[in-house]
PDB file of N, CA and C in Angstrom:
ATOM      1  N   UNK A   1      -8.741  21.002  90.312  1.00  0.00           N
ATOM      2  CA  UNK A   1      -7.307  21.122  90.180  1.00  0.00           C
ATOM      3  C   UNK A   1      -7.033  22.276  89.237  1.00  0.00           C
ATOM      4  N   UNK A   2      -5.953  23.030  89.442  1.00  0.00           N
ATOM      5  CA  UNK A   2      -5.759  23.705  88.676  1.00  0.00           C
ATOM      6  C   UNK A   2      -4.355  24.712  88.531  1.00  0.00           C
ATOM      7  N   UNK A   3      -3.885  24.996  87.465  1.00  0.00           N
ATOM      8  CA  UNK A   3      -2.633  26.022  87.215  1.00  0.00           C
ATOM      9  C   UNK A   3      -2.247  27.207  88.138  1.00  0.00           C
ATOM     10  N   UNK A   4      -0.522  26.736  87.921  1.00  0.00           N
ATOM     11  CA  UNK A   4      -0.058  28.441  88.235  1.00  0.00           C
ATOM     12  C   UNK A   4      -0.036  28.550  89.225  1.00  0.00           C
ATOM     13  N   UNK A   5      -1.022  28.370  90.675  1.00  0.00           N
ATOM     14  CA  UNK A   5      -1.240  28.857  91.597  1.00  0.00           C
ATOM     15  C   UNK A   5      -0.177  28.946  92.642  1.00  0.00           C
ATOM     16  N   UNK A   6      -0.040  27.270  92.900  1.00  0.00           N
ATOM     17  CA  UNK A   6       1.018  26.194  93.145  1.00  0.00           C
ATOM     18  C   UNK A   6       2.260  25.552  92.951  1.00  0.00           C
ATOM     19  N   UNK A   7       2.854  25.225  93.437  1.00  0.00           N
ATOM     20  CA  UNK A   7       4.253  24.647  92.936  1.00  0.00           C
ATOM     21  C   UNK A   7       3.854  22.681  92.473  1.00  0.00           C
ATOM     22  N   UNK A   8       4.435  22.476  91.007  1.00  0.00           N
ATOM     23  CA  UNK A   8       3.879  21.638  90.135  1.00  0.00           C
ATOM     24  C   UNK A   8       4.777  20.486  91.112  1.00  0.00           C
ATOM     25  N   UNK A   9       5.901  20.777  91.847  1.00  0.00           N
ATOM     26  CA  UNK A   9       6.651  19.659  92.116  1.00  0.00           C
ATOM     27  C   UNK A   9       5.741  18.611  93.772  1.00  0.00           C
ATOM     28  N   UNK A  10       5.538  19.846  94.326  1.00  0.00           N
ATOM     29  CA  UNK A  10       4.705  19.872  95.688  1.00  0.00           C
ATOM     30  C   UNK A  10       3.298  18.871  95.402  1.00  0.00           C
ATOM     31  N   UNK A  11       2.637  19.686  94.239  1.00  0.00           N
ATOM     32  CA  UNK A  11       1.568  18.812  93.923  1.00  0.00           C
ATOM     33  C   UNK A  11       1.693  17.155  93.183  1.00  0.00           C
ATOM     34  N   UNK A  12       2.993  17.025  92.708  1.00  0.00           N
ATOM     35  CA  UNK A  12       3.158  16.010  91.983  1.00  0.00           C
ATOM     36  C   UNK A  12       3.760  15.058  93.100  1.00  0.00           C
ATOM     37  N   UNK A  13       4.366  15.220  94.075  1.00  0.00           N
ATOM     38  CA  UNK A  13       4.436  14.505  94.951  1.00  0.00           C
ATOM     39  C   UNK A  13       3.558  13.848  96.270  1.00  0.00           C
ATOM     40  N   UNK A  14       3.134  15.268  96.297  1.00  0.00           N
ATOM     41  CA  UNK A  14       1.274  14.223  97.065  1.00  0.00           C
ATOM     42  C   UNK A  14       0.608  13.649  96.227  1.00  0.00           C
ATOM     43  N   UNK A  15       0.845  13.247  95.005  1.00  0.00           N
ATOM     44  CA  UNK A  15      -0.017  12.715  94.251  1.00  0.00           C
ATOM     45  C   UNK A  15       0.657  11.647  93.376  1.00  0.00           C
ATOM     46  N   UNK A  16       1.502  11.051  94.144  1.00  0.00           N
ATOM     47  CA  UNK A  16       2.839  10.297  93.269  1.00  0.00           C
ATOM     48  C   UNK A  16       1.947   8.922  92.708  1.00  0.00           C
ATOM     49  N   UNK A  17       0.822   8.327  93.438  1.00  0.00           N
ATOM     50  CA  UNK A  17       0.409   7.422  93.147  1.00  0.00           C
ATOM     51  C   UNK A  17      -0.626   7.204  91.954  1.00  0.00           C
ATOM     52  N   UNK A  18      -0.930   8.179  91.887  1.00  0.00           N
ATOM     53  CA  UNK A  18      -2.233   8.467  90.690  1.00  0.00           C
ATOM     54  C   UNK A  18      -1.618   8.733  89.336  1.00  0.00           C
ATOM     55  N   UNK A  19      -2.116   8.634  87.977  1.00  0.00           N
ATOM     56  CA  UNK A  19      -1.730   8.675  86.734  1.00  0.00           C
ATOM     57  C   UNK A  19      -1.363  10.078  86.579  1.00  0.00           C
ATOM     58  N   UNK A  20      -0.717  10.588  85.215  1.00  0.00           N
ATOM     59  CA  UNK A  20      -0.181  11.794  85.098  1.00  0.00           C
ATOM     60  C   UNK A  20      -1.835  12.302  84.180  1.00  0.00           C
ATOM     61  N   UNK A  21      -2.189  13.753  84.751  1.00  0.00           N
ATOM     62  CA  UNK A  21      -3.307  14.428  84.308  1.00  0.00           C
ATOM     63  C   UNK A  21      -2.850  14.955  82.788  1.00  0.00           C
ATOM     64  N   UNK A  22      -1.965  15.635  83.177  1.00  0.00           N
ATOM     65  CA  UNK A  22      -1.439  16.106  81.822  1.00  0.00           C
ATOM     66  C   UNK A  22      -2.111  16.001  80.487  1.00  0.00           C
ATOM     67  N   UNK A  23      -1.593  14.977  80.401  1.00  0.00           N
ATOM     68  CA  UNK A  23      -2.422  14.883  78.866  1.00  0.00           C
ATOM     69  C   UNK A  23      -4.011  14.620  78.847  1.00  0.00           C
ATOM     70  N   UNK A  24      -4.781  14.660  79.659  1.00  0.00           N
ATOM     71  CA  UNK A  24      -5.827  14.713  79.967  1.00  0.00           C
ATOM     72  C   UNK A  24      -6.825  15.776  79.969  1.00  0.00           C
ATOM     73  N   UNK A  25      -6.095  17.057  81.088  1.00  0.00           N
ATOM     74  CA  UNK A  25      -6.494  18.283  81.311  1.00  0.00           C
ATOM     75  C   UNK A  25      -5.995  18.745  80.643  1.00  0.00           C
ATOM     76  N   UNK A  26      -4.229  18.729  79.870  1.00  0.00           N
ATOM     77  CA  UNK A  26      -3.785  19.542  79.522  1.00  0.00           C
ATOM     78  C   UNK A  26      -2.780  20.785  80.128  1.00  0.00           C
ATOM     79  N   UNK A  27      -2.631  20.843  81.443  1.00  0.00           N
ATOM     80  CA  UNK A  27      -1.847  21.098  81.726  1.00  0.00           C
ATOM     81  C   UNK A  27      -1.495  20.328  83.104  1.00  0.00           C
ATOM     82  N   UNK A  28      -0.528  20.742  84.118  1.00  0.00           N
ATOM     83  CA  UNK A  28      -0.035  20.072  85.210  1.00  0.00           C
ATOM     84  C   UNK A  28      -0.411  20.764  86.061  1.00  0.00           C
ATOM     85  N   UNK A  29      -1.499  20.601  87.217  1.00  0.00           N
ATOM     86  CA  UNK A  29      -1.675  20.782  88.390  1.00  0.00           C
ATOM     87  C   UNK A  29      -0.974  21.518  88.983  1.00  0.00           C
ATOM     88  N   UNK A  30      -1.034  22.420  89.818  1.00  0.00           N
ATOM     89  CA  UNK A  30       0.125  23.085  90.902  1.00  0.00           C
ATOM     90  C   UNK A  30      -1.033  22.997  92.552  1.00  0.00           C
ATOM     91  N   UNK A  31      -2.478  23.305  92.207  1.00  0.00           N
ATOM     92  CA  UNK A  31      -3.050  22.961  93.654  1.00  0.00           C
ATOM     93  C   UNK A  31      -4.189  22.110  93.235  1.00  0.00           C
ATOM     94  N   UNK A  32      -5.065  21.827  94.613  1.00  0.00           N
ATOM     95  CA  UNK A  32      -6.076  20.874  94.219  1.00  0.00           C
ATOM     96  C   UNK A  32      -7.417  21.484  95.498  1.00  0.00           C
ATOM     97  N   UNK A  33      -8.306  21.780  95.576  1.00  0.00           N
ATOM     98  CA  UNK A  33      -9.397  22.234  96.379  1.00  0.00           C
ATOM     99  C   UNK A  33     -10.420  21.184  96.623  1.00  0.00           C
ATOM    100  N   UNK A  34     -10.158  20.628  97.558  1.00  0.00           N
ATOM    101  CA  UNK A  34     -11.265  19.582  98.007  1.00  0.00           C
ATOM    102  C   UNK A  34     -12.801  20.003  98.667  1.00  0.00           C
ATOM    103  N   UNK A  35     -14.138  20.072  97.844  1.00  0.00           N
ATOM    104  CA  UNK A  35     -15.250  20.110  98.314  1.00  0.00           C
ATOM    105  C   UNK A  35     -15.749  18.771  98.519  1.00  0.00           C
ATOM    106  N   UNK A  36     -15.826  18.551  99.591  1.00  0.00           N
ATOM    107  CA  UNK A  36     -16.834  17.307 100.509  1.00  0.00           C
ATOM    108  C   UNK A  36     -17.626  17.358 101.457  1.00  0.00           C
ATOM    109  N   UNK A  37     -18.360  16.718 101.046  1.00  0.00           N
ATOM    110  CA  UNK A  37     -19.884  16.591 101.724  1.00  0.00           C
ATOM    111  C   UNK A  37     -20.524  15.307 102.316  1.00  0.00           C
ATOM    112  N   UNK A  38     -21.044  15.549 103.102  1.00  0.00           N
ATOM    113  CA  UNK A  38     -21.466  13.939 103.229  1.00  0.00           C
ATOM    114  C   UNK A  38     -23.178  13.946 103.220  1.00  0.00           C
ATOM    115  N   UNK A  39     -22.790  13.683 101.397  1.00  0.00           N
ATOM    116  CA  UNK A  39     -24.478  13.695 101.092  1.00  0.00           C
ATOM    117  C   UNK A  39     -25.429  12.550 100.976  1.00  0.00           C
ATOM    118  N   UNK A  40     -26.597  12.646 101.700  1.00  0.00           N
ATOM    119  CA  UNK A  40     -27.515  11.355 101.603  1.00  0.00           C
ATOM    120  C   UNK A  40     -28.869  11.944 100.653  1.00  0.00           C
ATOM    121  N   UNK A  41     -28.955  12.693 100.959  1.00  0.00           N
ATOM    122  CA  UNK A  41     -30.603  13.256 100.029  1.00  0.00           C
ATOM    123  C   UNK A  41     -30.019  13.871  98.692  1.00  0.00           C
ATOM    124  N   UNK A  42     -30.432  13.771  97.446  1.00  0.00           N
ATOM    125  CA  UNK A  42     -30.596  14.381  96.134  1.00  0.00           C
ATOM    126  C   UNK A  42     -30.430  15.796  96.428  1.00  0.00           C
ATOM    127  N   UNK A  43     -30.406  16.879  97.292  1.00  0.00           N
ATOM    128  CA  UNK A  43     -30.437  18.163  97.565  1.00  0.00           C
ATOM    129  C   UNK A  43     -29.004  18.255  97.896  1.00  0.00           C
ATOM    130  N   UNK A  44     -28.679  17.464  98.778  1.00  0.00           N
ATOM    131  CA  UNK A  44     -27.232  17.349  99.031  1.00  0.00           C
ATOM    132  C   UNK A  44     -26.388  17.419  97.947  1.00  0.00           C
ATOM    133  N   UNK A  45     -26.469  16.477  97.148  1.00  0.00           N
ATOM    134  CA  UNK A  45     -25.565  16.153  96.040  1.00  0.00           C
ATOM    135  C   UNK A  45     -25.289  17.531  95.163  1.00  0.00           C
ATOM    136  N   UNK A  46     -26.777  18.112  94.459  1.00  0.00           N
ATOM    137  CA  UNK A  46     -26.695  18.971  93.601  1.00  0.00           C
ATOM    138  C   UNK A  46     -26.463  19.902  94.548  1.00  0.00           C
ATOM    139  N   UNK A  47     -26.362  20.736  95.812  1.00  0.00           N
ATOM    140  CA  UNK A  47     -25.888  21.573  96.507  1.00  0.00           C
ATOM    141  C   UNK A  47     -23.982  21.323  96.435  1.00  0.00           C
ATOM    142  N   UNK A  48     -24.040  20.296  96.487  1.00  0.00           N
ATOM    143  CA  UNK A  48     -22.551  20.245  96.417  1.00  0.00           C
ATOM    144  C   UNK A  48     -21.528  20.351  95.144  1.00  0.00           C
ATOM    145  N   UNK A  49     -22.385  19.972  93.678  1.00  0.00           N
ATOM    146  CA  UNK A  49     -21.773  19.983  93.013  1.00  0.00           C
ATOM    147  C   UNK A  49     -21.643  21.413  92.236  1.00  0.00           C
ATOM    148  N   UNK A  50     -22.940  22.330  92.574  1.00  0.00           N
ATOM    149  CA  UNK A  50     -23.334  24.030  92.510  1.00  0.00           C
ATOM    150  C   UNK A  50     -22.255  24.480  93.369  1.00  0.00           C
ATOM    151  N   UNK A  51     -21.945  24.230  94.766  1.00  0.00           N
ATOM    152  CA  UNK A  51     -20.722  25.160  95.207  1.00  0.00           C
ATOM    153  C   UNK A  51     -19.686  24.826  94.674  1.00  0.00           C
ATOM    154  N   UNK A  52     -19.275  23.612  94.121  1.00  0.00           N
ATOM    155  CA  UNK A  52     -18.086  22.764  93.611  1.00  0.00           C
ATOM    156  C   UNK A  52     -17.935  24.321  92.447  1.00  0.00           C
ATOM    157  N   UNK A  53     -19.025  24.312  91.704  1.00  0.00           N
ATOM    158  CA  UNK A  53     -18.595  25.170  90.667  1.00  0.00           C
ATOM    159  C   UNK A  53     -18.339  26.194  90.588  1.00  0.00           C
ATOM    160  N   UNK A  54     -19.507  26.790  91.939  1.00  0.00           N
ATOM    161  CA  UNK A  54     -19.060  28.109  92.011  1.00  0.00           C
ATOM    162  C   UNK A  54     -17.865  28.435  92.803  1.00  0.00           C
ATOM    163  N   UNK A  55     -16.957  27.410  93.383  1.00  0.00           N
ATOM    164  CA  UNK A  55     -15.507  28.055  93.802  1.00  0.00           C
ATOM    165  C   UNK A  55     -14.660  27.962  92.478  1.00  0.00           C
ATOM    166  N   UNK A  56     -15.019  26.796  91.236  1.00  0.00           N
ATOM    167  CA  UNK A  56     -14.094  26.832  90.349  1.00  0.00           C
ATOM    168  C   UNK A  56     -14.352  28.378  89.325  1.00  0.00           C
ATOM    169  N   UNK A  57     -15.515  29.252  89.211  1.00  0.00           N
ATOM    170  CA  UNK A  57     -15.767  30.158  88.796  1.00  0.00           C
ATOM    171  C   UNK A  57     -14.793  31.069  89.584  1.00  0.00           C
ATOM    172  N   UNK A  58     -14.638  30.946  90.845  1.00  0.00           N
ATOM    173  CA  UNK A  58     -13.534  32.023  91.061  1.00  0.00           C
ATOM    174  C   UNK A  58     -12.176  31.217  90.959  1.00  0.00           C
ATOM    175  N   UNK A  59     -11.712  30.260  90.604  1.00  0.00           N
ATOM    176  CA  UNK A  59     -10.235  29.876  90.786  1.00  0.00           C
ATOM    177  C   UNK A  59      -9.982  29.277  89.951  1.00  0.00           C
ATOM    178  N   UNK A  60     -10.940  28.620  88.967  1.00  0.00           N
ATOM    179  CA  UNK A  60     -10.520  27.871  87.513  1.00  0.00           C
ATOM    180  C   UNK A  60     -10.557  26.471  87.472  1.00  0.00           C
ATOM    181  N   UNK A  61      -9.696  26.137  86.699  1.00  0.00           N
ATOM    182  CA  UNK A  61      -9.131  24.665  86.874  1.00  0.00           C
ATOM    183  C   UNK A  61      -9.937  23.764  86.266  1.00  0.00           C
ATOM    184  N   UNK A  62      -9.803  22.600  86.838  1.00  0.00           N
ATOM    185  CA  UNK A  62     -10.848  21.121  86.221  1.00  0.00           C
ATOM    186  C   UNK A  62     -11.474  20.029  87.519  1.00  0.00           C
ATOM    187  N   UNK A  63     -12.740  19.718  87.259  1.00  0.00           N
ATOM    188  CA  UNK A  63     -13.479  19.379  88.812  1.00  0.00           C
ATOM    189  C   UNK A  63     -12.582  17.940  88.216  1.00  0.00           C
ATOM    190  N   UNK A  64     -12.612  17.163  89.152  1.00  0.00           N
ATOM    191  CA  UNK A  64     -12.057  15.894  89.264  1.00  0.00           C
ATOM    192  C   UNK A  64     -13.144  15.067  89.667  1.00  0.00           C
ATOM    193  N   UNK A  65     -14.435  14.538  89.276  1.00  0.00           N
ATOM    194  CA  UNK A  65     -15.201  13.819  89.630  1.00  0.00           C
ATOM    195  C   UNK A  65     -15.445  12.292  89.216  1.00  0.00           C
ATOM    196  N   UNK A  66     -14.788  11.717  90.675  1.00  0.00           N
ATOM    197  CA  UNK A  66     -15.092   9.970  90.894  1.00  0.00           C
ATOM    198  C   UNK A  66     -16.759   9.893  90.103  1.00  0.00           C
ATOM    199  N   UNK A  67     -16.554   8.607  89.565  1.00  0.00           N
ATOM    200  CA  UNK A  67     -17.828   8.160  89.173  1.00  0.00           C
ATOM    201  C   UNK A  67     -18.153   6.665  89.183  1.00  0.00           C
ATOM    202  N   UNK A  68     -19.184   6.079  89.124  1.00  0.00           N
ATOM    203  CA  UNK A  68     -19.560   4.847  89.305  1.00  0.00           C
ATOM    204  C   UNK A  68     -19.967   4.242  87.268  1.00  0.00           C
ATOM    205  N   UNK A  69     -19.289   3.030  87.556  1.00  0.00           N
ATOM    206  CA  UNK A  69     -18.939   2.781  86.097  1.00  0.00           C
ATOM    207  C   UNK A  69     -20.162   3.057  85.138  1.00  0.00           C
ATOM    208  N   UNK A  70     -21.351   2.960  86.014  1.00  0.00           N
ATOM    209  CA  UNK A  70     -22.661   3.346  84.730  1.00  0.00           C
ATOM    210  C   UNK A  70     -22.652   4.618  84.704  1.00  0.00           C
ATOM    211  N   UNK A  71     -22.195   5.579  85.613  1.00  0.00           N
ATOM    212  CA  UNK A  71     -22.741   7.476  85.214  1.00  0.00           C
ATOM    213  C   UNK A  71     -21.430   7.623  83.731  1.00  0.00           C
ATOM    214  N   UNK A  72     -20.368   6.297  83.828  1.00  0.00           N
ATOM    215  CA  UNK A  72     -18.833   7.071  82.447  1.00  0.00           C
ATOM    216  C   UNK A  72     -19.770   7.371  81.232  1.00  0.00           C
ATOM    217  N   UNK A  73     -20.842   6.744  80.769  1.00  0.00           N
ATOM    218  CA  UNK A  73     -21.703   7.239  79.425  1.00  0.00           C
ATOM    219  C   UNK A  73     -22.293   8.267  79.372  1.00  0.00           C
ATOM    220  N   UNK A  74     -22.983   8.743  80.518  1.00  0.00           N
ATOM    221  CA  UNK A  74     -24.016   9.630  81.310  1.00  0.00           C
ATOM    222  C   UNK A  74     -22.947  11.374  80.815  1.00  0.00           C
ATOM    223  N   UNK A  75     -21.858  10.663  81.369  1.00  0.00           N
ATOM    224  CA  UNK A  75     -21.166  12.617  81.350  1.00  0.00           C
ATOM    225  C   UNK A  75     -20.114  12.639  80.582  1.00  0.00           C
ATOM    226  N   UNK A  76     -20.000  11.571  79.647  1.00  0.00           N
ATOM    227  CA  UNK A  76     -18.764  11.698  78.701  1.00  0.00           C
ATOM    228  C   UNK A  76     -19.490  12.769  77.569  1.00  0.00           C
ATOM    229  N   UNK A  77     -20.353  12.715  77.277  1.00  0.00           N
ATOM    230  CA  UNK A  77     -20.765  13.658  75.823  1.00  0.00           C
ATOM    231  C   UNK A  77     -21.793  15.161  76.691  1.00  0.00           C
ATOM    232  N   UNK A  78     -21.468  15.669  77.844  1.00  0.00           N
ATOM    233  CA  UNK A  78     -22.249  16.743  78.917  1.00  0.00           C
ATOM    234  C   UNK A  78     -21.457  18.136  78.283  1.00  0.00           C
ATOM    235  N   UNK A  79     -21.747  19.333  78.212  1.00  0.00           N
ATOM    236  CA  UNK A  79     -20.808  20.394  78.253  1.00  0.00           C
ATOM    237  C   UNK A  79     -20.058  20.551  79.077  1.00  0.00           C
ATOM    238  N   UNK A  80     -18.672  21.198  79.014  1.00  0.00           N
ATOM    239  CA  UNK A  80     -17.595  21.488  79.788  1.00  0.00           C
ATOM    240  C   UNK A  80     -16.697  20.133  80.443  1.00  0.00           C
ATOM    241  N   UNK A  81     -16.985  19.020  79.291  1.00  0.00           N
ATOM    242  CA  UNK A  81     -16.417  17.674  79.504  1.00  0.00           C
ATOM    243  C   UNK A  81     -15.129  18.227  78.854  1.00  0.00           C
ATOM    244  N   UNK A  82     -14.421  17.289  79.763  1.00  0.00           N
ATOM    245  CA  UNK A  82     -12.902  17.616  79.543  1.00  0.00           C
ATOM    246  C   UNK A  82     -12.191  16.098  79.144  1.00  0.00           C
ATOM    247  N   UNK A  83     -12.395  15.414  79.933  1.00  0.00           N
ATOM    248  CA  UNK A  83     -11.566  14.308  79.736  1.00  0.00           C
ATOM    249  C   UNK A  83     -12.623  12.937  80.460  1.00  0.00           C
ATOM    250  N   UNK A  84     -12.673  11.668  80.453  1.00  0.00           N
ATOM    251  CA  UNK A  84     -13.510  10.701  80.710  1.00  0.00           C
ATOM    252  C   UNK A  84     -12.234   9.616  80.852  1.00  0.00           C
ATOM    253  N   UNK A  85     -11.627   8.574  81.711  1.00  0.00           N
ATOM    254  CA  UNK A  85     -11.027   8.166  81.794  1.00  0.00           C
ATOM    255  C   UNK A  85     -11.341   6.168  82.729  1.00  0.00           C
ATOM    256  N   UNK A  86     -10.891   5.322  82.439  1.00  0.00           N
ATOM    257  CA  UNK A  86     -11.183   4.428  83.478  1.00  0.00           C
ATOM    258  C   UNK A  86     -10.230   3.975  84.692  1.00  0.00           C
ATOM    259  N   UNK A  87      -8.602   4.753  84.350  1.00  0.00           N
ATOM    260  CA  UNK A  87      -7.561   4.431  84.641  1.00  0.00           C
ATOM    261  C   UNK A  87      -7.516   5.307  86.046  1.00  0.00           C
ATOM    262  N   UNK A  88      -6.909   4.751  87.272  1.00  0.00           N
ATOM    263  CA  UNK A  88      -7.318   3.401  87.858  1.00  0.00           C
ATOM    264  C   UNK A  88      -8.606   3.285  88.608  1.00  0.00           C
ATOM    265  N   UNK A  89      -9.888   4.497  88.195  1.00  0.00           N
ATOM    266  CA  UNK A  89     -11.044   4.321  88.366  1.00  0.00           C
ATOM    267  C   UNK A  89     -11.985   5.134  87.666  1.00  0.00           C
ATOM    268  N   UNK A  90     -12.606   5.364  87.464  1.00  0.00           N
ATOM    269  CA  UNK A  90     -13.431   6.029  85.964  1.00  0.00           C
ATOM    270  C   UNK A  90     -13.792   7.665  86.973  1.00  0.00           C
ATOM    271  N   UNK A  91     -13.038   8.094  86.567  1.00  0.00           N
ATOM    272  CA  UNK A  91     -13.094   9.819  86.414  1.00  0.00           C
ATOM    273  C   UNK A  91     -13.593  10.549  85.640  1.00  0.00           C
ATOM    274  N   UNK A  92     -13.803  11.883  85.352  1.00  0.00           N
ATOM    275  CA  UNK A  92     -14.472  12.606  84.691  1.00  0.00           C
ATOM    276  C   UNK A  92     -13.750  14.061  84.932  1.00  0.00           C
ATOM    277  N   UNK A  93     -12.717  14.388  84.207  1.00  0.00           N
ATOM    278  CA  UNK A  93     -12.830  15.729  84.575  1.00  0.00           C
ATOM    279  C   UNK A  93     -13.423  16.944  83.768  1.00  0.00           C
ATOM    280  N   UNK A  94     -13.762  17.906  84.170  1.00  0.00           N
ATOM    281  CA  UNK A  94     -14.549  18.741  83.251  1.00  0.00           C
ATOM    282  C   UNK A  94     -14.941  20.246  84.408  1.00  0.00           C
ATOM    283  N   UNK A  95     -15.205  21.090  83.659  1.00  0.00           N
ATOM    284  CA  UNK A  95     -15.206  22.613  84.409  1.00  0.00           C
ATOM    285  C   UNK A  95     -16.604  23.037  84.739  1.00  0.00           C
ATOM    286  N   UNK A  96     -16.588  24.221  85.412  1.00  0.00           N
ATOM    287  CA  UNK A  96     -17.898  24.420  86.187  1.00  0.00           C
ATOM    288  C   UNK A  96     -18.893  24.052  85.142  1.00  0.00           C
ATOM    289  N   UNK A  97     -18.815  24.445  84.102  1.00  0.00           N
ATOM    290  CA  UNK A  97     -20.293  23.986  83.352  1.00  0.00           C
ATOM    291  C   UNK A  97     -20.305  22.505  82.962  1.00  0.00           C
ATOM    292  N   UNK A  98     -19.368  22.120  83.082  1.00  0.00           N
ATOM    293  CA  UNK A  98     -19.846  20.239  83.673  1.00  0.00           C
ATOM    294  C   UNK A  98     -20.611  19.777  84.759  1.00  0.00           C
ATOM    295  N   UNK A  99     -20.185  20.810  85.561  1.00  0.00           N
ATOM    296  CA  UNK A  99     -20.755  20.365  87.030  1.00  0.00           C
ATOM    297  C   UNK A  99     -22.340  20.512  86.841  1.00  0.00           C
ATOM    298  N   UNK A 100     -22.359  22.223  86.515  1.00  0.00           N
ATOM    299  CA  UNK A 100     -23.900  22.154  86.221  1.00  0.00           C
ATOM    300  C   UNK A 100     -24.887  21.399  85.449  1.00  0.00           C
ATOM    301  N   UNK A 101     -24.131  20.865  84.206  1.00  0.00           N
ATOM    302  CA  UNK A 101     -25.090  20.105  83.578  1.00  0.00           C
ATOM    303  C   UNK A 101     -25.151  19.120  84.150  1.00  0.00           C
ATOM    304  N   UNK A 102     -24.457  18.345  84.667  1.00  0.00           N
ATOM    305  CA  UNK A 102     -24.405  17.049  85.042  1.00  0.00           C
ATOM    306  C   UNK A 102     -25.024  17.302  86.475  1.00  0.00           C
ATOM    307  N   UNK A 103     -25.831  17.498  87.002  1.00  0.00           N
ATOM    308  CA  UNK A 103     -26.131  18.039  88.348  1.00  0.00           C
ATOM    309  C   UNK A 103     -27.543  18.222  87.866  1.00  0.00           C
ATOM    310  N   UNK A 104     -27.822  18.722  87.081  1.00  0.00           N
ATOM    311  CA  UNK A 104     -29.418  18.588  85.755  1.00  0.00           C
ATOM    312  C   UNK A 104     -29.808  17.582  85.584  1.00  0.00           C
ATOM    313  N   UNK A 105     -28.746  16.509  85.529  1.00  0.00           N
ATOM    314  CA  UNK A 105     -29.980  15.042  84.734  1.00  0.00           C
ATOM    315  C   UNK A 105     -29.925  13.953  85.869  1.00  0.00           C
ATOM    316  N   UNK A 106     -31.146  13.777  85.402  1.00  0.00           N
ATOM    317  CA  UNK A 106     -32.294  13.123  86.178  1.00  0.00           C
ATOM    318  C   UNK A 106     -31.931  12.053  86.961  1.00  0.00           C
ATOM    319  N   UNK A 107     -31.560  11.891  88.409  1.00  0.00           N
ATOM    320  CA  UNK A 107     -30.924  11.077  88.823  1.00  0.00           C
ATOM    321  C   UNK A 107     -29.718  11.241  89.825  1.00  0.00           C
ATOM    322  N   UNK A 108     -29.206  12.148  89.163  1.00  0.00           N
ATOM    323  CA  UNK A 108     -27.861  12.878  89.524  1.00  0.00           C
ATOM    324  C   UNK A 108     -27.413  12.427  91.118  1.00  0.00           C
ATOM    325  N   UNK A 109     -26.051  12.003  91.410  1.00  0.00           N
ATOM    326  CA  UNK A 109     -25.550  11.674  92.374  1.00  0.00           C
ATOM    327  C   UNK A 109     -23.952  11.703  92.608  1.00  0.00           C
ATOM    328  N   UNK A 110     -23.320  12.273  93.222  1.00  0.00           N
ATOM    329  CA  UNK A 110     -22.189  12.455  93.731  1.00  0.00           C
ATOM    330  C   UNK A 110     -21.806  11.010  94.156  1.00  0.00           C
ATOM    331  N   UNK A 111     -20.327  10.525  94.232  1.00  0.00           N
ATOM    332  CA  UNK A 111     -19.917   8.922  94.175  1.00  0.00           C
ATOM    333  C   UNK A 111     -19.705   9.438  96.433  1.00  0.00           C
ATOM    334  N   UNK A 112     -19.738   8.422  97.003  1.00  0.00           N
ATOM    335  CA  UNK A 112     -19.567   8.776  98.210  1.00  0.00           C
ATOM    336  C   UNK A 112     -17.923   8.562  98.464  1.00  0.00           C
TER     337      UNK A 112
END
């Protein structure tokens, strides 16, 4: 997700159901870039979360990554952690060098 790009009202209305980022990221959304994959092998995952970053290297913003309630310890203290949340499902947002580190440890898996 990320600034400027977008119109904040457009994005706030496809997204009427979800909590306000704001104070989270820090600023308000205007677009959102969906990378999905449908990964089954460990190659998959970290392939996906490496392009995840390298489109945010050209466009910015904050990755929005679903997580499963045991990885919230795993990437709350990672570089390029931004925010760690449980509300209304345990998120993680944080910037390309989140992605990469967290894509490093041992285990590593994208939520399906």
């Amino acid at each position: 997700m990320g600034p400027g790009i977008g119109d904040e009202a457009i994005f706030e209305a496809e997204h009427a159901d979800e909590a306000d980022r704001k104070p989270l990221i820090g600023f308000t959304p205007t677009h959102a870039v969906d990378v999905i994959a449908y990964c089954h092998r460990p190659v998959d995952h970290v392939t996906t979360a490496l392009l995840t970053a390298a489109v945010m290297y050209v466009i910015g913003g904050v990755a929005n990554a679903e997580l499963r309630d045991d990885q919230v310890p795993l990437v709350a203290g990672l570089p390029g952690t931004v925010a760690t949340t449980t509300d209304p499902w345990p998120p993680a947002y944080g910037s390309a060098e989140f992605l990469r580190a967290w894509a490093r440890q041992p285990g590593f898996r994208l939520l399906k």
